[in-house]
Protein backbone atom coordinates (compact mmCIF):
# COMPACT_ATOMS: atom_id res chain seq x y z
CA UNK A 1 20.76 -5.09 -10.98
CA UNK A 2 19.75 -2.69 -14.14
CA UNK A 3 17.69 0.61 -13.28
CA UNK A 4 14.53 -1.51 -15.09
CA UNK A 5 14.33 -3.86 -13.02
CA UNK A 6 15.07 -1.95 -9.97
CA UNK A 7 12.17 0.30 -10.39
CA UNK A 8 9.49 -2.68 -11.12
CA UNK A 9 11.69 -4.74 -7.79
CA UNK A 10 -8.84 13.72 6.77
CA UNK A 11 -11.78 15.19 4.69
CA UNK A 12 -12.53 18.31 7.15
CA UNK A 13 -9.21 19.14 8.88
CA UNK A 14 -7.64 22.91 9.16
CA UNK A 15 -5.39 24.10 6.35
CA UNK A 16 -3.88 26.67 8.33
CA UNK A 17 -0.62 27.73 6.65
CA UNK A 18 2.71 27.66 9.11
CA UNK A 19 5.90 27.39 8.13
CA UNK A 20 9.43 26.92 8.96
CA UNK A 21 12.02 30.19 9.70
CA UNK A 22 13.16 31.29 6.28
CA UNK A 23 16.65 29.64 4.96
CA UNK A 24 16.81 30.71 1.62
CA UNK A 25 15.77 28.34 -1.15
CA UNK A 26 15.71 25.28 1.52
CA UNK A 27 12.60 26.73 3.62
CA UNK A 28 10.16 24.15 3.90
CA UNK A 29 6.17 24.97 3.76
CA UNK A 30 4.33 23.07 6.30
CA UNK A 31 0.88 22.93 6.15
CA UNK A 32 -2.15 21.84 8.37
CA UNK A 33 -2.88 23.23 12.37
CA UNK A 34 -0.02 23.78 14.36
CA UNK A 35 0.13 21.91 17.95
CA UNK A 36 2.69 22.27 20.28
CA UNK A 37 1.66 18.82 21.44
CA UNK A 38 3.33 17.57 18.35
CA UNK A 39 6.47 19.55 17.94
CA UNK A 40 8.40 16.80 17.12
CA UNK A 41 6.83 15.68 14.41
CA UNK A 42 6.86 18.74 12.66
CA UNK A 43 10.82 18.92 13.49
CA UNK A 44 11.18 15.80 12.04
CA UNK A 45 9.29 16.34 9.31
CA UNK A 46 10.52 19.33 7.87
CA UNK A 47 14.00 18.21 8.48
CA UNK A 48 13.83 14.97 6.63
CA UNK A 49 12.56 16.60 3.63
CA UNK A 50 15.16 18.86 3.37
CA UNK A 51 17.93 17.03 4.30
CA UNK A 52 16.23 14.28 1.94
CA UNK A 53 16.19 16.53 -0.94
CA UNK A 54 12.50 15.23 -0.80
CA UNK A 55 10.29 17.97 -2.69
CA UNK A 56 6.83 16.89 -0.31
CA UNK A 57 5.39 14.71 2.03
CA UNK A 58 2.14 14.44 4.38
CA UNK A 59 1.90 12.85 7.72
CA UNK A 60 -0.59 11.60 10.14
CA UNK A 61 -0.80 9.89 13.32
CA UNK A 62 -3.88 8.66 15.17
CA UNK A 63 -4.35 7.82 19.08
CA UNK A 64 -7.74 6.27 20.71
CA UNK A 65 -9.28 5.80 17.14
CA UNK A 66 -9.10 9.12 15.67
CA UNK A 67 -6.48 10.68 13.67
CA UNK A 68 -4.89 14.00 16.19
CA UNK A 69 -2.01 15.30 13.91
CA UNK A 70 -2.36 16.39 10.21
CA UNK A 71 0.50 18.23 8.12
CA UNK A 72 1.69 18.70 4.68
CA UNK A 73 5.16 19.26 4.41
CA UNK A 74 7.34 20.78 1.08
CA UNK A 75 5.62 20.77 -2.07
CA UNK A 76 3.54 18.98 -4.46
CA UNK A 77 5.99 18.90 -7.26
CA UNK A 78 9.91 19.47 -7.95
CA UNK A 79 8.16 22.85 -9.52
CA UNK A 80 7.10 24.23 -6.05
CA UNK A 81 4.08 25.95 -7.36
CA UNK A 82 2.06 24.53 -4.56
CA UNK A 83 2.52 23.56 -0.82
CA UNK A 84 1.76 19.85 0.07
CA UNK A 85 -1.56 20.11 2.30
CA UNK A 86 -3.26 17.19 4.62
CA UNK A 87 -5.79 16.30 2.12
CA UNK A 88 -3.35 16.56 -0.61
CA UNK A 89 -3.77 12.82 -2.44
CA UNK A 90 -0.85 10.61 -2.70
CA UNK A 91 0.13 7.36 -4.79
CA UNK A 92 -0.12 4.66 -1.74
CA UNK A 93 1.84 1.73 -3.82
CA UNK A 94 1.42 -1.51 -1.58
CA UNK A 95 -0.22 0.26 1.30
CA UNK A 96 -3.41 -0.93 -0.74
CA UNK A 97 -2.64 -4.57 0.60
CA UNK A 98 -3.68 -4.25 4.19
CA UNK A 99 -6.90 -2.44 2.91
CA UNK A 100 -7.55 -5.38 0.46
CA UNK A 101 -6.56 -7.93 3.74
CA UNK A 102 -9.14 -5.88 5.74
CA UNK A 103 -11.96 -6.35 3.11
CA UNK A 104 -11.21 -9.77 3.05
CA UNK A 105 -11.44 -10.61 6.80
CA UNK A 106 -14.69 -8.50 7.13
CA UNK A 107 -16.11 -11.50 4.64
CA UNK A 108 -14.37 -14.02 6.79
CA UNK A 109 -16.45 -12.55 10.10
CA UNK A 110 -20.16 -12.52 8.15
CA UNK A 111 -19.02 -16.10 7.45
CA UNK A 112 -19.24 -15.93 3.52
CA UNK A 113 -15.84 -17.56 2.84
CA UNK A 114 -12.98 -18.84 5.43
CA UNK A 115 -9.55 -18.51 5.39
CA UNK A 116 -8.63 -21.83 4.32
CA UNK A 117 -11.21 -21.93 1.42
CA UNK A 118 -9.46 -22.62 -2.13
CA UNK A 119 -9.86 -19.45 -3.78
CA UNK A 120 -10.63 -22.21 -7.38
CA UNK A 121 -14.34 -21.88 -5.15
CA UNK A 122 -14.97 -18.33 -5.64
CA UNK A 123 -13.24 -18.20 -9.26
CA UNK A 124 -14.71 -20.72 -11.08
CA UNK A 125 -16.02 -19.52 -14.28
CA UNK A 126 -12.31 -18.46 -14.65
CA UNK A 127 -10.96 -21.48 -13.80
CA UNK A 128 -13.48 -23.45 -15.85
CA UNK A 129 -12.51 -20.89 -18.66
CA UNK A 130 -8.61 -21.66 -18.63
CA UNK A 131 -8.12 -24.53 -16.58
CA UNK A 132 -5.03 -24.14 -14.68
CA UNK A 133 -1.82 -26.15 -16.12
CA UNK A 134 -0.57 -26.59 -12.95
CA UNK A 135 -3.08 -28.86 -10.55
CA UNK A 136 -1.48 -27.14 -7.27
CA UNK A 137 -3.81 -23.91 -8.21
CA UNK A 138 -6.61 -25.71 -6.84
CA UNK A 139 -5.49 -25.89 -3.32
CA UNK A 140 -3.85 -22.43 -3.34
CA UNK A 141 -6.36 -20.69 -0.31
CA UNK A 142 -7.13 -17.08 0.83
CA UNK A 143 -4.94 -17.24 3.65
CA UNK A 144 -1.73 -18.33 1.67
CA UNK A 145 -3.02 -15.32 -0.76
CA UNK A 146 -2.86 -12.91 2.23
CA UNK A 147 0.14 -14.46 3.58
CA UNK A 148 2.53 -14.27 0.37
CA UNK A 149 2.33 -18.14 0.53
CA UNK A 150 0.49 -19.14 -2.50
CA UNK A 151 3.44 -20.11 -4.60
CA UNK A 152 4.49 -17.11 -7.02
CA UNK A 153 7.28 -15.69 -6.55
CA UNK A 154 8.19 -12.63 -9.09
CA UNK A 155 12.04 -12.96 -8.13
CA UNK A 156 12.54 -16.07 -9.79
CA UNK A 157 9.89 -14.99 -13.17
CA UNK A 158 8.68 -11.90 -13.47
CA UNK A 159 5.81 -10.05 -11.70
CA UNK A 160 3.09 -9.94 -14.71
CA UNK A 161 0.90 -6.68 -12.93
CA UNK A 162 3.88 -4.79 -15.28
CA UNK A 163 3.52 -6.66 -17.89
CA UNK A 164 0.24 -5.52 -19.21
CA UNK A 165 1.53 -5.24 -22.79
CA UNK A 166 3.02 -8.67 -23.33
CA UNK A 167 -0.49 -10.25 -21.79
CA UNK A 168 -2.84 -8.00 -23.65
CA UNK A 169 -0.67 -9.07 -27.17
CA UNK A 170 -1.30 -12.44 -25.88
CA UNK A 171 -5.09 -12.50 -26.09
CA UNK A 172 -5.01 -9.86 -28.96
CA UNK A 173 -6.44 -7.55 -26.71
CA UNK A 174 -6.02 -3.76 -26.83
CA UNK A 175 -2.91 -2.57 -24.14
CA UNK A 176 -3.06 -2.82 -21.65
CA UNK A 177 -4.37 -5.58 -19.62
CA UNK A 178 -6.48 -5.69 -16.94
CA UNK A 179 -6.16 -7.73 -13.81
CA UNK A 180 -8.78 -10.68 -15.24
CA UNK A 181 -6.19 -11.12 -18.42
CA UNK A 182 -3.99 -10.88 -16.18
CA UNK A 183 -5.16 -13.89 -14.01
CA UNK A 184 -6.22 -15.64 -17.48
CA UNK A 185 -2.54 -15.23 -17.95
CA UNK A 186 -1.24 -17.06 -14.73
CA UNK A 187 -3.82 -19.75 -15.00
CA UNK A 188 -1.84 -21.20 -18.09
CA UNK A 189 1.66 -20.80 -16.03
CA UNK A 190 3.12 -23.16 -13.22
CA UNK A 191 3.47 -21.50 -9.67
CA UNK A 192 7.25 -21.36 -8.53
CA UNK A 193 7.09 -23.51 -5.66
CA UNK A 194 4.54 -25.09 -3.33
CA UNK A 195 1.29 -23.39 -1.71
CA UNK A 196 2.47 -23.14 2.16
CA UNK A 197 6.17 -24.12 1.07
CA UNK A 198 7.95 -20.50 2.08
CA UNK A 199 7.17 -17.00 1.76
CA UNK A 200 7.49 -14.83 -1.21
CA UNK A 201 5.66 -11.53 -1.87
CA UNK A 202 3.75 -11.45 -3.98
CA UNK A 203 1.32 -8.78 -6.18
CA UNK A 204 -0.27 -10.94 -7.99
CA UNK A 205 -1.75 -13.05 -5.10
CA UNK A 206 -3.30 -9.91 -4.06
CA UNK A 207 -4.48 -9.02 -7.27
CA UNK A 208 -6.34 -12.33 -7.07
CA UNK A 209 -7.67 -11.50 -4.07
CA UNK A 210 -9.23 -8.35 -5.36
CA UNK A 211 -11.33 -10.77 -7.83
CA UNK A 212 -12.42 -12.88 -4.89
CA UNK A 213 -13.92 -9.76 -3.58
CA UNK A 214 -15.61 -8.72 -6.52
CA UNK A 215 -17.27 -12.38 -6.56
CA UNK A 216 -17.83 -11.92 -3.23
CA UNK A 217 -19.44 -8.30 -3.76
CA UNK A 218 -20.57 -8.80 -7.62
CA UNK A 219 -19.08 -5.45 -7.49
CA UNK A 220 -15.86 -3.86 -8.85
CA UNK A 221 -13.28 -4.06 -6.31
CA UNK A 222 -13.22 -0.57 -5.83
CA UNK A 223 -16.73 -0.34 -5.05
CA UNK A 224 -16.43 -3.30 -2.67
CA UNK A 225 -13.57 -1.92 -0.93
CA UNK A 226 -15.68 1.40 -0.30
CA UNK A 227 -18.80 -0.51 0.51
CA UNK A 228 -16.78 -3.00 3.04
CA UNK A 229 -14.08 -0.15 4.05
CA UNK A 230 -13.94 2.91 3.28
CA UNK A 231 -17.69 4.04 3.76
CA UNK A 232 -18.20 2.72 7.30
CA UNK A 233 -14.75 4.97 8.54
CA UNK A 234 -16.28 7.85 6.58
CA UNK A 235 -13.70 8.18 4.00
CA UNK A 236 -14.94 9.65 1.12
CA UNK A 237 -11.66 10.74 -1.04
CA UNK A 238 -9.82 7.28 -1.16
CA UNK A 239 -9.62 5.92 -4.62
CA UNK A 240 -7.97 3.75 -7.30
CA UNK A 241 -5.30 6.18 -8.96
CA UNK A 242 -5.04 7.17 -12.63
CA UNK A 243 -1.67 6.32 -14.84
CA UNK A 244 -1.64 9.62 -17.09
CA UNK A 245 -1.41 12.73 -14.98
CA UNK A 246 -4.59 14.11 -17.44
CA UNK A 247 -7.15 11.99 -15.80
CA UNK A 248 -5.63 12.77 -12.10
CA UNK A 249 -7.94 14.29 -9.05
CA UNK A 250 -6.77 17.54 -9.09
CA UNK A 251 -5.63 17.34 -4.91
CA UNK A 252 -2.86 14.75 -6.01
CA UNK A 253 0.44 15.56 -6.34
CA UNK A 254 2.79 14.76 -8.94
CA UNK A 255 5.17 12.55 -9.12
CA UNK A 256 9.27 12.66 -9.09
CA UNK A 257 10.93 10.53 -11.89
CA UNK A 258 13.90 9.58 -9.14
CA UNK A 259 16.07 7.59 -11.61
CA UNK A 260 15.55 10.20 -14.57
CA UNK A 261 14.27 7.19 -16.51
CA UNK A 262 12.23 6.81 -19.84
CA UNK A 263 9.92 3.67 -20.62
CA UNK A 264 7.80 2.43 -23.50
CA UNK A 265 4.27 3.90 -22.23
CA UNK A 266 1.38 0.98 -21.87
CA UNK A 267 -1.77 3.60 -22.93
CA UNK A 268 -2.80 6.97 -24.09
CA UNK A 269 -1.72 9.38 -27.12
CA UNK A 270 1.72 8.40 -26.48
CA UNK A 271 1.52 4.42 -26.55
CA UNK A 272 4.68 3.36 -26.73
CA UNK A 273 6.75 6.46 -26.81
CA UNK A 274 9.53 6.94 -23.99
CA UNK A 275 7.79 8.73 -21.02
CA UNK A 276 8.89 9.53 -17.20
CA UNK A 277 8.18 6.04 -15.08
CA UNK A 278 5.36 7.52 -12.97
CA UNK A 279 3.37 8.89 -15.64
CA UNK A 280 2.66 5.85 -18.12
CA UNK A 281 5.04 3.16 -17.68
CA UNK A 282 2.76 0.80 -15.98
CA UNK A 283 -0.75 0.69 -15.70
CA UNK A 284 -1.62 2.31 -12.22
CA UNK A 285 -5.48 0.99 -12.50
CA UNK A 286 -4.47 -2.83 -13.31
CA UNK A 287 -2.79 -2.48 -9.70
CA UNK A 288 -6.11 -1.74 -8.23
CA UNK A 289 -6.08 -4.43 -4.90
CA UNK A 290 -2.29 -4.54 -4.24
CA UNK A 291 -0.98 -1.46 -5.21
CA UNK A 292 -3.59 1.38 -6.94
CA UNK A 293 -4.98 3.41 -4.06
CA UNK A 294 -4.40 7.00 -3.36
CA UNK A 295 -5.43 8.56 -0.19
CA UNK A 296 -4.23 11.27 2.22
CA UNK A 297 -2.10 10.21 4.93
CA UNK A 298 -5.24 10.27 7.40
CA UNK A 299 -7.13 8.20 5.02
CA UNK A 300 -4.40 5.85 6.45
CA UNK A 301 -3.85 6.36 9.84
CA UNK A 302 -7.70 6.03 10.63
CA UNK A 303 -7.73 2.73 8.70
CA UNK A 304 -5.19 1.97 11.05
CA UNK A 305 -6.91 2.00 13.88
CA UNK A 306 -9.26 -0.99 13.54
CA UNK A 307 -6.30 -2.79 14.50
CA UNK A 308 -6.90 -0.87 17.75
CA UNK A 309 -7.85 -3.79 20.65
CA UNK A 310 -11.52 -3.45 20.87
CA UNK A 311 -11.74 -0.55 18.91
CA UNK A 312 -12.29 -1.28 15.17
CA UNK A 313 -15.38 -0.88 13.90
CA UNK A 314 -15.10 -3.53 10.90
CA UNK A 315 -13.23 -6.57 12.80
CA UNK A 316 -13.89 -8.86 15.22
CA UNK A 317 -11.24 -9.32 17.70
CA UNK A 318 -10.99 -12.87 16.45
CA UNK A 319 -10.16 -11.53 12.80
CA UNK A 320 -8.08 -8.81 14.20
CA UNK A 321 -6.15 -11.61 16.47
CA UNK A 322 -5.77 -13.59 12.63
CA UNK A 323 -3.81 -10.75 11.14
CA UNK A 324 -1.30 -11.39 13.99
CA UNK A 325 -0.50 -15.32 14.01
CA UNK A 326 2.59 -16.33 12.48
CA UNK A 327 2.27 -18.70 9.70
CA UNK A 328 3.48 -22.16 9.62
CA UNK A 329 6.75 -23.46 8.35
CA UNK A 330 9.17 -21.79 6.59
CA UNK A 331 7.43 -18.52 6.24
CA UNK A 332 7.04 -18.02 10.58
CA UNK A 333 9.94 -19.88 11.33
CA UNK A 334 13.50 -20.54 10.85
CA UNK A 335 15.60 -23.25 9.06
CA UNK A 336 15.62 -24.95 13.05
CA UNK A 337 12.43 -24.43 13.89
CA UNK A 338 12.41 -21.50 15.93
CA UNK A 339 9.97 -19.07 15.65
CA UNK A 340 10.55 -15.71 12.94
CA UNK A 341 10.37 -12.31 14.90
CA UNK A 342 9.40 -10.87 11.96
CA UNK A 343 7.15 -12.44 9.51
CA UNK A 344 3.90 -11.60 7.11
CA UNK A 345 0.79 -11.95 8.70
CA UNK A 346 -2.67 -10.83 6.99
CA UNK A 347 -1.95 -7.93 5.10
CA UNK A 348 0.75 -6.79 6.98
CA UNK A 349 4.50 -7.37 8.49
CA UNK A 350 4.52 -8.11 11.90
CA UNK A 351 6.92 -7.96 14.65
CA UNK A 352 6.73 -10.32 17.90
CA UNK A 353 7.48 -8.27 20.53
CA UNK A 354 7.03 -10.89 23.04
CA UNK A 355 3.89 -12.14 25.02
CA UNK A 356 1.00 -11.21 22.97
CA UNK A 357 2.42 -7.59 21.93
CA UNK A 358 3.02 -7.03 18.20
CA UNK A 359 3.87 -4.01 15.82
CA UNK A 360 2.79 -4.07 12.69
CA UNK A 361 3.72 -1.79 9.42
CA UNK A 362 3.65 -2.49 5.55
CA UNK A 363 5.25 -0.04 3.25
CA UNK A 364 4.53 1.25 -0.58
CA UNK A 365 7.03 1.78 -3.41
CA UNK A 366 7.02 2.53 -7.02
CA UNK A 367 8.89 4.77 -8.87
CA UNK A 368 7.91 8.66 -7.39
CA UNK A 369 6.41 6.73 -4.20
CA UNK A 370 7.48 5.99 -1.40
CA UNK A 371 5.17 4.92 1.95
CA UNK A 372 4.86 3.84 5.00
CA UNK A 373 1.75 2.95 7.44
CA UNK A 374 2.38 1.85 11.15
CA UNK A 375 0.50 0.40 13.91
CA UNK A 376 2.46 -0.03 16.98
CA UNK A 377 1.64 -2.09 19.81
CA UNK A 378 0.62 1.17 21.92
CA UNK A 379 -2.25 1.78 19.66
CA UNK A 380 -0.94 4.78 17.95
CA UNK A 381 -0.48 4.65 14.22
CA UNK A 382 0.58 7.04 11.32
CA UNK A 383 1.26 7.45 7.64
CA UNK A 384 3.85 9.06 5.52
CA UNK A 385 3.37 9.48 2.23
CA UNK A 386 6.61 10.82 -0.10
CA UNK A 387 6.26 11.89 -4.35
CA UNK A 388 9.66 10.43 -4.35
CA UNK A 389 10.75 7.11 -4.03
CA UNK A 390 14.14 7.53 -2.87
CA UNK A 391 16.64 10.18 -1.86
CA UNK A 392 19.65 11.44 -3.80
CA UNK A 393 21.77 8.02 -2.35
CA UNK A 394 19.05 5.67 -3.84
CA UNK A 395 18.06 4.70 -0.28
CA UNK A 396 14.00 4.24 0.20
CA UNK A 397 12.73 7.21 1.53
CA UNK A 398 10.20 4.87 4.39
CA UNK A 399 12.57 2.93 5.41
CA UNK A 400 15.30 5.83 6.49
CA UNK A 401 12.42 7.53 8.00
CA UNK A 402 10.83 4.59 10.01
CA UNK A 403 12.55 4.59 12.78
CA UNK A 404 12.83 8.34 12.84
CA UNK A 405 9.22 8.86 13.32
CA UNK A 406 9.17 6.40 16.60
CA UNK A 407 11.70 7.95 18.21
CA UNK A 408 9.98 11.30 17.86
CA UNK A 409 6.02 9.67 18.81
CA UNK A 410 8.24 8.46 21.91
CA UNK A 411 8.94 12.32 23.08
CA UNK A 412 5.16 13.13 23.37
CA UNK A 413 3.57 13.53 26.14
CA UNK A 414 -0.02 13.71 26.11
CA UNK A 415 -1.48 12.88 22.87
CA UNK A 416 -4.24 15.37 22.30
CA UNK A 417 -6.60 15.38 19.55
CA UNK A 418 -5.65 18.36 17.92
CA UNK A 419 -7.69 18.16 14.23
């Protein structure tokens, strides 16, 4: 696999300064109120990023609906000129598809669309506009969109959110495109396999989404999201991120180039001049609804918690029940018919854990991210966020520290709400 295509493959809380006993140059800043409670998430934390070689992360967990830990952790760039803090802002990559999934299903309970709808229904001045070449469009539905069912599948073509040049020089448009040239784009290309046939994830089918919900909203998606989302929680700081690190929110961190890589850039004064991957390679804002959020780690774990039973404040427990169920066929269910214990459900991956108890997680990667948001079937979730991707070994910073972080939630106590 070449290095190209391996890269595209809480407002309010205490900043009270803490930090680890000095070691030299490998002393860690941690950030955010101190609480015994959670000692072993600080351990963790500032351990993994040192031993990671990480240079900062920010963590949050939430318990009974409410987010109760909140640090920062090394530092916001490999130039340590500034500690990490908890409202420090943070690249989310594909973390943005359970909050698209949630927008979605809060349509689903005012009854304005169903799950089974064709999205053709809720697109059709596009589809009028470029009629699809490929008649199985038609029936492709919001649930197979939310499922990574639809029928694209970027492994066998190519996954056109980063290929905003190519599609903008195809409409003689000005670089780079946006997501509706983008969908203008698929319209006049086959899908790779069936609707329903198997799983394959897919950003584009969330991408789509996000234009459903600007139908929906006759809003931007961003200001749907926020109306739908975001605003009822009462986060205010979530938003969709900026490529060029000029036009950044000054709380967000910069971004690690892991692979020491150069790439064309897609926009600005330096159009198609080499630049670092995380600062113009792609177009962050043509991610927008599966991959162009940033938020703080809280932003995340309190989103989290409407998958609390009885809890949430957007869902209805019949929605929230939805996100759950294993899909038909090949995606929930092996070659012999037995049912997946792992599989995608509505916005997120979700493990059967027997009965009716499930886990569910989704992480976020692009180049200089790495991410990972958790609900577990305790109703406890958290965040990480990384500005890295990997660690020195190549290996994906949220996945080595996945099962880190529930080993150390297991050695509390008596979850307190601390911020």
């Amino acid at each position: 696999m070449t290095k190209r295509r391996r890269w595209i493959a809480v407002a309010g809380l205490a900043s009270v300064a803490a930090s680890l006993p000095a070691r030299g140059d490998d002393a860690v800043p941690i950030t955010g109120r101190a609480d015994a409670t959670y000692a072993s998430f600080d351990r963790l934390m500032s351990r993994f990023v040192r031993e990671q070689r990480v240079p900062g992360a920010s963590f949050a967990a939430a318990r009974g609906g409410r987010v109760v830990y909140a640090r920062g952790f090394g530092y916001t760039s490999d130039d340590r000129a500034r500690a990490v803090e908890p409202t420090s802002l943070f690249r989310i990559a594909s973390l943005s598809k359970p909050i698209t999934a949630l927008a979605v299903l809060t349509y689903v309970d005012s009854g304005a669309i169903a799950l089974d709808d064709p999205v053709a229904a809720f697109l059709t001045a596009e589809f009028e506009r470029d009629p699809p070449v490929d008649p199985r469009l038609r029936s492709v539905t919001i649930r197979q969109l939310l499922q990574h069912t639809g029928g694209w599948d970027s492994s066998r073509t190519f996954d056109p959110m980063f290929r905003t040049v190519a599609i903008a020089e195809e409409f003689r448009a000005t670089p780079p495109a946006g997501p509706d040239l983008i969908l203008r784009s698929m319209l006049r290309r086959p899908l790779d396999f069936d609707p329903a046939a198997r799983y394959a994830y897919s950003n584009f089918g969330y991408s789509v989404l996000g234009r459903v919900l600007e139908r929906l909203s006759k809003r931007s998606y961003a200001a749907c999201v926020r109306d739908r989302v975001l605003s009822p929680l009462g986060i205010v700081d979530m938003s969709i991120g900026r490529t060029l690190p000029r036009d950044r929110d000054p709380r967000e961190v910069g971004y690690r180039n892991d692979l020491g890589l150069r790439e064309p850039a897609v926009l600005g004064p330096d159009f198609g001049k080499p630049t670092p991957l995380p600062d113009g390679a792609w177009s962050h804002e043509a991610l927008d609804a599966h991959g162009g959020w940033i938020a703080t780690a809280s932003d995340l774990a309190l989103i989290a918690t409407q998958l609390d039973r009885g809890q949430s404040k957007l869902l209805t427990e019949r929605s929230r029940r939805a996100i759950v169920e294993r899909p038909p066929g090949p995606a929930g269910h092996h070659d012999d018919g037995t049912p997946r214990d792992v599989f995608h459900g509505l916005g997120w991956r979700v493990r059967d854990l027997g009965g009716d108890r499930r886990a569910l997680w989704h992480t976020g990667s692009l180049p200089g991210t790495s991410a990972l948001l958790v609900h577990r079937d305790d109703d406890t979730s958290w965040a990480v966020l990384f500005n890295a991707r990997d660690n020195p070994d190549g290996k994906p910073l949220a996945v080595l520290i996945d099962p880190l972080v529930h080993r150390a939630a297991d050695e509390i106590r008596a979850w307190t709400a601390s911020p």
